[in-house]
Protein backbone atom coordinates (compact mmCIF):
# COMPACT_ATOMS: atom_id res chain seq x y z
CA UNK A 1 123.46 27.78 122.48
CA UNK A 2 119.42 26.85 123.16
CA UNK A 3 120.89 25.61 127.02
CA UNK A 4 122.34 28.98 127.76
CA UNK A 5 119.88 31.11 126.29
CA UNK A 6 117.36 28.90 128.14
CA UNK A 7 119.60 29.65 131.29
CA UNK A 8 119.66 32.91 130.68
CA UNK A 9 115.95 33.66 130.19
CA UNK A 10 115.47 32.42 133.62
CA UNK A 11 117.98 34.82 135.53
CA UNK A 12 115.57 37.56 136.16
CA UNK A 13 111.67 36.83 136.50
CA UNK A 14 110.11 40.39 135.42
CA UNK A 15 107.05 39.93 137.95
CA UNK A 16 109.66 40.26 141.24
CA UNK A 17 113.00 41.91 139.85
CA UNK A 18 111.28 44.55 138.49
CA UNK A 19 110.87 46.10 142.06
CA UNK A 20 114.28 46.29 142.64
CA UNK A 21 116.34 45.79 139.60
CA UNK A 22 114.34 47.61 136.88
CA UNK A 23 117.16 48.19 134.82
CA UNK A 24 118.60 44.54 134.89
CA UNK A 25 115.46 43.33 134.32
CA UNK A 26 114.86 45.65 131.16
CA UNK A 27 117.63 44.95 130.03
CA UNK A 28 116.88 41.05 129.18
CA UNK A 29 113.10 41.66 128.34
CA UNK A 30 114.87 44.18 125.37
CA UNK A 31 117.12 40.92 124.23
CA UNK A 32 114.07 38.16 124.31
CA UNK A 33 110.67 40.69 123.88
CA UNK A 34 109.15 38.76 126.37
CA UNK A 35 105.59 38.90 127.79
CA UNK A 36 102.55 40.31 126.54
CA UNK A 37 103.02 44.08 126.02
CA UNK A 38 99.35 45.25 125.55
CA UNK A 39 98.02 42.80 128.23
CA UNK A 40 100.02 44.82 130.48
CA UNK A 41 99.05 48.22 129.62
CA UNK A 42 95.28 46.84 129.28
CA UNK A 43 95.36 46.02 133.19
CA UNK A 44 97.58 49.46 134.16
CA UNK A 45 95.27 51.43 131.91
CA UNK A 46 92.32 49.71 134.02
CA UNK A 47 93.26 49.93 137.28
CA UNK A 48 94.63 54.00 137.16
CA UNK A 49 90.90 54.13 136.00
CA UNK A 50 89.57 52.67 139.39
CA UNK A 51 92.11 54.85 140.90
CA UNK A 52 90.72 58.06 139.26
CA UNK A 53 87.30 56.87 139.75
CA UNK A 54 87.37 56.54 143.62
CA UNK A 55 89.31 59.75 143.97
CA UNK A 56 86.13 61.33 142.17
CA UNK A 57 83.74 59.31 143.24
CA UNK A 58 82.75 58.90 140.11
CA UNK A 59 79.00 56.98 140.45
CA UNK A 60 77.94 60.17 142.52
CA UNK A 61 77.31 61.53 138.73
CA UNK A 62 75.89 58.42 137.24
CA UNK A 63 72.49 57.47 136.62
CA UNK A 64 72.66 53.79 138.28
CA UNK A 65 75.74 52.08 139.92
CA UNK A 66 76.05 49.91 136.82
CA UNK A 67 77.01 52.90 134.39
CA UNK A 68 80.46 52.99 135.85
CA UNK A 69 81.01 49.65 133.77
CA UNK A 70 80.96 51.01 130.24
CA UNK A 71 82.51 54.09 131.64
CA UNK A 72 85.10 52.13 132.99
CA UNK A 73 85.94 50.05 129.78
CA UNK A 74 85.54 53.13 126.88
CA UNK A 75 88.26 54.95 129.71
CA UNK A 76 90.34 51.60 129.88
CA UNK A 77 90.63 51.19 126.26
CA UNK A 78 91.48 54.57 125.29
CA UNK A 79 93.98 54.65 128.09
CA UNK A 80 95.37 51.02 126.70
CA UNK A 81 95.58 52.97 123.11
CA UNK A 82 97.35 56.06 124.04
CA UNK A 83 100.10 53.87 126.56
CA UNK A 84 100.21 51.42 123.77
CA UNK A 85 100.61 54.27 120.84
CA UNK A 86 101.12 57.62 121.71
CA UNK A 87 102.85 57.85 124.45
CA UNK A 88 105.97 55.54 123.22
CA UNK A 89 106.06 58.06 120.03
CA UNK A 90 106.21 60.58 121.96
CA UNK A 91 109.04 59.66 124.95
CA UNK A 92 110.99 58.27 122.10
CA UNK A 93 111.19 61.36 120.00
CA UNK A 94 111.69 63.69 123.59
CA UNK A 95 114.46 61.41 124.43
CA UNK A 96 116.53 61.34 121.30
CA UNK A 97 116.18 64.98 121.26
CA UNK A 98 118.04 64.83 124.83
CA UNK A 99 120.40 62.35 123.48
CA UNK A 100 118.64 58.73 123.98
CA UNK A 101 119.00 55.81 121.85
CA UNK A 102 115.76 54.38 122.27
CA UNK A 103 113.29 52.59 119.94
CA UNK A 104 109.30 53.00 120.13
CA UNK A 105 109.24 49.55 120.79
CA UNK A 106 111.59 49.56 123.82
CA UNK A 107 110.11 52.50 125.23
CA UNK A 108 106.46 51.10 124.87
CA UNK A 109 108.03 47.89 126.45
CA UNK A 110 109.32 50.17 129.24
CA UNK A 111 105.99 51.23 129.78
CA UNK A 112 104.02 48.03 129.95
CA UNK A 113 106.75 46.39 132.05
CA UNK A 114 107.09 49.56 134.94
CA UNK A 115 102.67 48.94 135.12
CA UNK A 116 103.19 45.41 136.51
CA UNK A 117 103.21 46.82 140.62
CA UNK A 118 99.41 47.89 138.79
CA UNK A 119 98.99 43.95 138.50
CA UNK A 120 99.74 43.45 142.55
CA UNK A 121 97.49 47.04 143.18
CA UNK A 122 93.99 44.97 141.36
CA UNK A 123 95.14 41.22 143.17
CA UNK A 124 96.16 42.87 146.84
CA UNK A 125 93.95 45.99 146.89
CA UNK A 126 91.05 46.59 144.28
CA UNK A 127 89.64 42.84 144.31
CA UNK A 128 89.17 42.83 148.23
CA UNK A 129 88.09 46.31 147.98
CA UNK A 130 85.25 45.24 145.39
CA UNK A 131 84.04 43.03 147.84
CA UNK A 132 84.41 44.78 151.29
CA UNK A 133 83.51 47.80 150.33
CA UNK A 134 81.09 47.40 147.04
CA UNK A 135 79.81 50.55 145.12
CA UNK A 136 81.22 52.94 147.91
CA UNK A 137 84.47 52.62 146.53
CA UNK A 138 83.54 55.12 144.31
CA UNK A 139 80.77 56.86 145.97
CA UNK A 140 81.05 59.84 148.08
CA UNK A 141 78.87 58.73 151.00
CA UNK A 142 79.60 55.34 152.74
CA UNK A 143 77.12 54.44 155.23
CA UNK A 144 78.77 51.13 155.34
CA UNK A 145 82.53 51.34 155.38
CA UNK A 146 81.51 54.15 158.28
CA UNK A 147 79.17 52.27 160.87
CA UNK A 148 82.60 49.70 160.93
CA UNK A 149 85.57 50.00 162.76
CA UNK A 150 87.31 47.12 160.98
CA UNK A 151 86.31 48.44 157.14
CA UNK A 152 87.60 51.94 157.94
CA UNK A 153 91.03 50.05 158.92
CA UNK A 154 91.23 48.10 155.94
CA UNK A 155 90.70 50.95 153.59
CA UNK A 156 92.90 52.84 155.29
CA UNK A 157 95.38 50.01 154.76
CA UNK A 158 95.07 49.56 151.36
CA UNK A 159 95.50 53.33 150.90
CA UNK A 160 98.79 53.41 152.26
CA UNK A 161 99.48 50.04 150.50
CA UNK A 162 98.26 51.83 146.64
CA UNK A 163 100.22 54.91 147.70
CA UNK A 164 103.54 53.09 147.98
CA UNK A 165 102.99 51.07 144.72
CA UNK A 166 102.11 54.42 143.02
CA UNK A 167 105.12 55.91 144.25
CA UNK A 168 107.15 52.99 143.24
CA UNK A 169 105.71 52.63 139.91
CA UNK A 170 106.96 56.37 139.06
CA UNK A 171 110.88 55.32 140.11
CA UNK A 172 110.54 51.77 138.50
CA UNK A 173 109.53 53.49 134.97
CA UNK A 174 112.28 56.33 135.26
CA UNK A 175 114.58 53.49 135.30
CA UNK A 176 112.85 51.70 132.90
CA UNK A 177 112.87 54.50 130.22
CA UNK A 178 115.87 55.17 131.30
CA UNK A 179 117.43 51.90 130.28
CA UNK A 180 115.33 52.32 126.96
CA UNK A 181 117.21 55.70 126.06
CA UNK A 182 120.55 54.89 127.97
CA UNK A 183 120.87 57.24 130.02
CA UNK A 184 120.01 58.21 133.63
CA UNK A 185 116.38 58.31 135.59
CA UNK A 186 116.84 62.02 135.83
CA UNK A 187 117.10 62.42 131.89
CA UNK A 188 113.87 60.06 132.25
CA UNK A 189 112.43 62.48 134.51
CA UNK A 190 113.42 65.29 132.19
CA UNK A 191 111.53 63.28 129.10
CA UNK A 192 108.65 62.80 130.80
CA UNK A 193 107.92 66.12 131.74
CA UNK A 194 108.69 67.49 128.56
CA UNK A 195 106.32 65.10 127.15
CA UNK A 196 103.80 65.92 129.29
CA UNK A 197 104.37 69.47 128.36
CA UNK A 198 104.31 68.66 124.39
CA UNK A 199 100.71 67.33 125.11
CA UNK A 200 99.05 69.80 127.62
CA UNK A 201 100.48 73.25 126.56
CA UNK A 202 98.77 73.10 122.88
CA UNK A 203 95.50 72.33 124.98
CA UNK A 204 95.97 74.94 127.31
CA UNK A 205 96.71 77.42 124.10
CA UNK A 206 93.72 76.38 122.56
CA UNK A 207 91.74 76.52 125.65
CA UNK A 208 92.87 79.81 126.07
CA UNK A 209 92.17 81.07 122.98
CA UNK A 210 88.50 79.58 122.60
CA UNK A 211 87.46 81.45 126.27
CA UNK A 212 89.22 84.62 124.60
């Protein structure tokens, strides 16, 4: 019994099959709870912080260069906390309403395990980027990355490289969460933006009402 479950483990290693057989893959991490969950989150919950930060260009409204730091981990542990907590509550109870058969705990696995393309966005694109490009990843003006020919290439590279991982990441975790609630990516779809709505119409109510 140890030699075939041993065998089976081994089938499917979550870090490629993901990509292409999310549901497979989900599957066996639901029979074995493999891998560390909130590791996971902790590094997607990081890097869509350096995402959000460059498309703001966030240190333009800093102080000093080294504020984004603390910014960046207060931002990356809340994020970690509400992937980790919230947001499994939430998809779980959405998706039983629509018929699922999830569990918090496979739904917060489904989460953690659709962030890993966020694991080959900081190794392929943010670690180079921190040291080609420096501060002005996150700065508005880039006298650097403009006076060369070969840094405006490379970020434009990575760009279209975090682009198709983003992209990917969204169908990888509507199969994911579908697997979770067994049923299709389009009922995941359906979940997700009913979660969303759950969260942002009360604070568009109550913004409403406070500027009334």
């Amino acid at each position: 019994m140890e030699t075939i479950e041993k065998q089976h483990k081994s089938t499917l290693n979550p870090w490629f099959s993901i990509w292409i057989k999310p549901r497979e893959t989900m599957k066996e991490i639901f029979i074995f709870n493999a891998g560390n969950v909130f590791l996971l989150i902790l590094i997607g919950s990081f890097v869509q912080f350096l995402d959000r930060a460059s498309f703001k260009s966030a240190a333009d409204s800093l102080s000093s260069p080294s504020a984004l730091i603390p910014v960046g981990i207060s931002n990356t542990l809340i994020g970690t906390l509400i992937y980790y907590f919230l947001i499994p509550v939430l998809l779980n109870w959405v998706g039983r309403k629509l018929g699922g058969q999830g569990t918090i705990e496979k739904i917060r696995y489904s989460v953690a395990y659709s962030f890993i393309p966020f694991v080959y966005s900081l190794v392929i694109v943010w670690v180079p980027s921190f040291f080609l490009f420096g501060i002005e990843n996150f700065t508005t003006e880039t006298p650097r990355l403009d006076s060369s020919i070969t840094l405006i290439i490379l970020i434009i590279i990575f760009g279209i490289i975090e682009t198709i991982i983003g992209i990917w990441t969204i169908f990888i975790f509507l199969k994911c969460l579908g697997e979770a609630h067994q049923f299709s990516a389009w009922k995941a779809l359906l979940t997700t933006v009913l979660s969303f709505m759950v969260i942002i119409l009360p604070l568009i109510i109550i913004v409403f009402l406070v500027a009334v």
